[in-house]
N, C-alpha and C. Protein backbone atom coordinates (compact mmCIF):
# COMPACT_ATOMS: atom_id res chain seq x y z
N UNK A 1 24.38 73.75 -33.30
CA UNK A 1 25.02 72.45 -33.21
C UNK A 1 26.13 72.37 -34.27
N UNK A 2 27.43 71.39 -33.85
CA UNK A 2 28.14 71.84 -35.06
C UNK A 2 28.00 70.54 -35.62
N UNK A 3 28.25 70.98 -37.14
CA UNK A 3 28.64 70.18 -37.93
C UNK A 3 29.51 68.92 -37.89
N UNK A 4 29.09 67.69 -38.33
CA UNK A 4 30.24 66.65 -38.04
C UNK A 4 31.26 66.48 -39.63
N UNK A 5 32.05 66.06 -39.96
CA UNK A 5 32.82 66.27 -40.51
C UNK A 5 33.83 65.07 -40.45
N UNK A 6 33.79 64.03 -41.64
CA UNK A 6 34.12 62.75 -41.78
C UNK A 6 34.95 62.31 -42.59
N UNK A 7 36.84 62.29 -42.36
CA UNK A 7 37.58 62.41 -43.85
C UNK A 7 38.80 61.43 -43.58
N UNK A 8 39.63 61.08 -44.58
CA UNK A 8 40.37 60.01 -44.28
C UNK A 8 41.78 60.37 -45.13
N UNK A 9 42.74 60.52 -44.56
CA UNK A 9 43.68 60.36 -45.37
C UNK A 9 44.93 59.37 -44.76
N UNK A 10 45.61 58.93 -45.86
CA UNK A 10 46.75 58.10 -45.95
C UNK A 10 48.54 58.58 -46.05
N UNK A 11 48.94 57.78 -45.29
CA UNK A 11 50.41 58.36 -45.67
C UNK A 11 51.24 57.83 -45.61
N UNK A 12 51.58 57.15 -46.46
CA UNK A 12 52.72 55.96 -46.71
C UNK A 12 53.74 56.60 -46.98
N UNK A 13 54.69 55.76 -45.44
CA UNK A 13 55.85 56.61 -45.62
C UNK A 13 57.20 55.26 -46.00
N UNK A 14 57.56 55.78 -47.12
CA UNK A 14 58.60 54.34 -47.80
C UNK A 14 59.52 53.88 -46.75
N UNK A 15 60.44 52.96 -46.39
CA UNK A 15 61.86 52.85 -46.04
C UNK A 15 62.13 53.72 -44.99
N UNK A 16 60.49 53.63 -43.59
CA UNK A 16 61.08 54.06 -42.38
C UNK A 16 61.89 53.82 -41.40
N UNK A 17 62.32 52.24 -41.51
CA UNK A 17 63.18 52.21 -40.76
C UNK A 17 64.51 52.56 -41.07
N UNK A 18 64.57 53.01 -42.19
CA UNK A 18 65.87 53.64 -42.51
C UNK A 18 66.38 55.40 -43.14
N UNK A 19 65.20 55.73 -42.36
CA UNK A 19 65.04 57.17 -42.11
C UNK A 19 66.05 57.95 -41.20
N UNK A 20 66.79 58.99 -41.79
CA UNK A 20 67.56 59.43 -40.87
C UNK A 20 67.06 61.37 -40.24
N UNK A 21 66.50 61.89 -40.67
CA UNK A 21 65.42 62.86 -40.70
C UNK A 21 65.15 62.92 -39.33
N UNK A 22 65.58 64.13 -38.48
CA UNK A 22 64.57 64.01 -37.40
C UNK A 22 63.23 64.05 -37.51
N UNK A 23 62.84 65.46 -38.72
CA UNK A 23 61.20 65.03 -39.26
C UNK A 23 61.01 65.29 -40.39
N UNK A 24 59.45 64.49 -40.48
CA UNK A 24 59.57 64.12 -42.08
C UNK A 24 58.06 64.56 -42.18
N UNK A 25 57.26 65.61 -42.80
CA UNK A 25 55.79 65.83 -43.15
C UNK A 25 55.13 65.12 -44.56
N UNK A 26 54.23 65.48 -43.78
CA UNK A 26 52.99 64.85 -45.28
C UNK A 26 52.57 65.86 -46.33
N UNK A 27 52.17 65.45 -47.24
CA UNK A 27 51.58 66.59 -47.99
C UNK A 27 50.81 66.82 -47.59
N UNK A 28 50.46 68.61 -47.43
CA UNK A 28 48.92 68.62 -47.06
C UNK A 28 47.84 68.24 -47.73
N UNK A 29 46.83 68.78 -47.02
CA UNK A 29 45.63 67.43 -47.19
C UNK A 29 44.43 68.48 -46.56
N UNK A 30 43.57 68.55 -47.28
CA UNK A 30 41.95 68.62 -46.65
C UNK A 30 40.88 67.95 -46.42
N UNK A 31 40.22 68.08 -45.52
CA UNK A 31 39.17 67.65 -44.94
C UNK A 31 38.92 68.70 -43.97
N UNK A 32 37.08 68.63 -44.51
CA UNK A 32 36.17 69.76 -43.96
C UNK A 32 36.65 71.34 -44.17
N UNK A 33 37.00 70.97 -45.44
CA UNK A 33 37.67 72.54 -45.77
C UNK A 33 38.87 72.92 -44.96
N UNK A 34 39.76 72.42 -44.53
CA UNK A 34 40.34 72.82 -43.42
C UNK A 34 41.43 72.17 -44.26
N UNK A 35 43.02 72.87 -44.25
CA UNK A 35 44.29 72.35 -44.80
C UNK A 35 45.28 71.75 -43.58
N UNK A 36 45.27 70.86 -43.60
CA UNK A 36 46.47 69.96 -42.54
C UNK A 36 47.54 69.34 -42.91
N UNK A 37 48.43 68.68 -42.13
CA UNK A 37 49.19 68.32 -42.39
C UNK A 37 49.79 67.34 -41.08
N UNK A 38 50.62 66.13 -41.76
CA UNK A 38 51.21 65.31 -40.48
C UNK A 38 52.52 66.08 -40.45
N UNK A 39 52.70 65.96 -39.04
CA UNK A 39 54.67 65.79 -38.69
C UNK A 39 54.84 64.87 -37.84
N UNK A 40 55.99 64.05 -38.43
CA UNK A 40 56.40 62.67 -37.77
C UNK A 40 57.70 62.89 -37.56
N UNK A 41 58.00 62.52 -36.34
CA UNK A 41 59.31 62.66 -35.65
C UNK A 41 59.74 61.35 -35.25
N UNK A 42 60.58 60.40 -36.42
CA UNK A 42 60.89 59.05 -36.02
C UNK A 42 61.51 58.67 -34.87
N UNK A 43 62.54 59.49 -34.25
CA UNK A 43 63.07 59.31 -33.43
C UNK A 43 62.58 59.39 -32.19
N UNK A 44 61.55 60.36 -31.91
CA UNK A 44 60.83 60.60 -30.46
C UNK A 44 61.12 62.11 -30.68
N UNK A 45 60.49 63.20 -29.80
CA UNK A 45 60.31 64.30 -30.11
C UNK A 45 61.08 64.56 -28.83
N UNK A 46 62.55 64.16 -28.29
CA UNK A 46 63.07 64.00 -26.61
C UNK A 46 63.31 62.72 -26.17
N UNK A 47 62.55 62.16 -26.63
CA UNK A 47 62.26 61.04 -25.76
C UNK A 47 62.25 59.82 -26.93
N UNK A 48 63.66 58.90 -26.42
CA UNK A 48 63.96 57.72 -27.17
C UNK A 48 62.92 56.31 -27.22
N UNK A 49 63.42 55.76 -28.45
CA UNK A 49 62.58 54.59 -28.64
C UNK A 49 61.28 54.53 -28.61
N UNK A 50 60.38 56.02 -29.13
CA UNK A 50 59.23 56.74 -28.93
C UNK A 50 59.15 57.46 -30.77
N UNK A 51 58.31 57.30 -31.30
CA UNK A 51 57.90 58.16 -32.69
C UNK A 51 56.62 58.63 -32.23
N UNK A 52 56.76 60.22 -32.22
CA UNK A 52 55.87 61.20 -32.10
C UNK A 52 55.28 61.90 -33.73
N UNK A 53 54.17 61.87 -33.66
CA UNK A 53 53.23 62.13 -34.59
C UNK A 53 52.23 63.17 -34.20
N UNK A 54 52.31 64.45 -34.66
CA UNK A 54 51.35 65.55 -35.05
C UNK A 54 50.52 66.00 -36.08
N UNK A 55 49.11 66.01 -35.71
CA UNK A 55 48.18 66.91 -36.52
C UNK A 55 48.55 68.44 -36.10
N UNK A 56 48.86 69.10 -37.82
CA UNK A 56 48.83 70.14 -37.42
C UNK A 56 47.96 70.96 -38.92
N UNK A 57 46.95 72.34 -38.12
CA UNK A 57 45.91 72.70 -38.82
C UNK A 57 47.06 74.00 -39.41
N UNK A 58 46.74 73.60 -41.30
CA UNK A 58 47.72 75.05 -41.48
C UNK A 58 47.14 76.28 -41.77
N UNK A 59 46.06 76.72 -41.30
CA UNK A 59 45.55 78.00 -41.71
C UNK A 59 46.30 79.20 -41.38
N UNK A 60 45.81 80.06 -42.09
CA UNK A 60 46.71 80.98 -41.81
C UNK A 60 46.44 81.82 -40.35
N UNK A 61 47.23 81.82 -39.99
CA UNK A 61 47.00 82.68 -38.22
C UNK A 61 46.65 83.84 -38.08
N UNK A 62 47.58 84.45 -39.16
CA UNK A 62 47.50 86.34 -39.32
C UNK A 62 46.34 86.54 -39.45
N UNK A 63 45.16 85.83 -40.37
CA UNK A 63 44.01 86.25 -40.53
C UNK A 63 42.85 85.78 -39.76
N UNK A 64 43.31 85.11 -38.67
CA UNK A 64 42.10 84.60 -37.72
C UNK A 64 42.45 85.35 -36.69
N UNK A 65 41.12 85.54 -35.76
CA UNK A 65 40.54 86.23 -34.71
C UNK A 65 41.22 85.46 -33.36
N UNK A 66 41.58 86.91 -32.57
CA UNK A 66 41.97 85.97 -31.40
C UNK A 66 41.44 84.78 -30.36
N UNK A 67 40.42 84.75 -30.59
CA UNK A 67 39.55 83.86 -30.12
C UNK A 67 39.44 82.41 -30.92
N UNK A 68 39.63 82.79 -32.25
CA UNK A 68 39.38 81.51 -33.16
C UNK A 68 39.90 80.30 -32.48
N UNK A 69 39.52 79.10 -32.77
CA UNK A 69 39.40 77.69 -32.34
C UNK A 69 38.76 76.29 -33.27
N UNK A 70 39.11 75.64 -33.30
CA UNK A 70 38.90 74.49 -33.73
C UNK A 70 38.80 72.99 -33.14
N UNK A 71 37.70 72.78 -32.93
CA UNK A 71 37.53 71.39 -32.24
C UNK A 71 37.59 70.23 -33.23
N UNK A 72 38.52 69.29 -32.96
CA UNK A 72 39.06 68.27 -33.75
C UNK A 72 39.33 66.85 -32.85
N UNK A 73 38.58 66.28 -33.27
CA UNK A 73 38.80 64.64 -33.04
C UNK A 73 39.23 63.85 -33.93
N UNK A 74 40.38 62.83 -33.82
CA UNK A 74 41.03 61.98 -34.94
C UNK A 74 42.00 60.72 -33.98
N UNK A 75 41.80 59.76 -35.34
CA UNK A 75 42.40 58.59 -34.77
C UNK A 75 44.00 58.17 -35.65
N UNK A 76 44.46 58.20 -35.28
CA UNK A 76 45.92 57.52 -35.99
C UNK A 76 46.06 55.78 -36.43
N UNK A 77 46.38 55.49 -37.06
CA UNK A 77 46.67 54.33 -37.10
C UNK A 77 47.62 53.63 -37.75
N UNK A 78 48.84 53.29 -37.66
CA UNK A 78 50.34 52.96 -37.54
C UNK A 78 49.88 51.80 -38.04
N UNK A 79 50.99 51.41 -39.41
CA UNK A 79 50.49 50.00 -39.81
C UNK A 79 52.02 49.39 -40.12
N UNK A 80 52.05 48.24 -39.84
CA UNK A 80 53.32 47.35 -39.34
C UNK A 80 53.01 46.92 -40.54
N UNK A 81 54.30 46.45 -41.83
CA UNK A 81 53.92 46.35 -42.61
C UNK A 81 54.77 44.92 -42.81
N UNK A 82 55.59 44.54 -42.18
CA UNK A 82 55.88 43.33 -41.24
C UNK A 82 54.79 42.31 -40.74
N UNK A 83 54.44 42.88 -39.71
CA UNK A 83 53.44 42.17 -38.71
C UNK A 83 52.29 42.64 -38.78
N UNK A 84 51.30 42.54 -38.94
CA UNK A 84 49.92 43.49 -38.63
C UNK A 84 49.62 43.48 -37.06
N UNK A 85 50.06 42.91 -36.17
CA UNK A 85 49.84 42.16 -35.17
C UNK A 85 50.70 43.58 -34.36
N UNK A 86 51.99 44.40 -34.82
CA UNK A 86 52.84 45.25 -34.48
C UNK A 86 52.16 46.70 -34.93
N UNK A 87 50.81 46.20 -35.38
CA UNK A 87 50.23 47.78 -36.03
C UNK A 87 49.64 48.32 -34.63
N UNK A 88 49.21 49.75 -34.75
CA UNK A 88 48.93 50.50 -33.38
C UNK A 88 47.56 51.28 -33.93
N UNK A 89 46.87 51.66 -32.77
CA UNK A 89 45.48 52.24 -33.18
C UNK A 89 45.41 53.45 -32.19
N UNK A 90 45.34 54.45 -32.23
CA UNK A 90 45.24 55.52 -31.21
C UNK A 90 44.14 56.48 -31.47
């Protein structure tokens, strides 16, 4: 059975609406031993009037097995710092 694995991080990003960056990352960050990182693409990743947001796991590749895998569940949550009412939960 696997292990569950329960971690939280934050990422306040200053003066986004006046971001000109197609993207902008987080520092990495662990949880469950595992090194991650956000990438946020303010603009839409293609596709306008859209901000695309990625988890991405940074281990190293060269040294994992072709088979290796990682099952990962996570929630986002976008906070309107304006409105709370304009915040998003995914």
């Amino acid at each position: 059975m696997e292990k569950k694995v329960v971690g939280k991080f934050v990422w306040v990003i200053k003066n986004f609406s006046f971001l000109q960056s197609e993207k902008i990352y987080s520092d990495p960050f662990v949880i469950g031993g595992c090194i991650w990182q956000l990438l946020a693409c303010p603009n839409g990743n293609g596709v306008d009037d859209h901000m695309s947001l990625y988890l991405e796991d940074l281990a190293d590749c060269g040294s994992l097995s072709f088979d290796w895998r990682r099952k990962t569940y996570f929630r986002l949550k976008i906070v309107n710092q304006v409105s709370k009412k304009l915040s998003v939960r995914k």
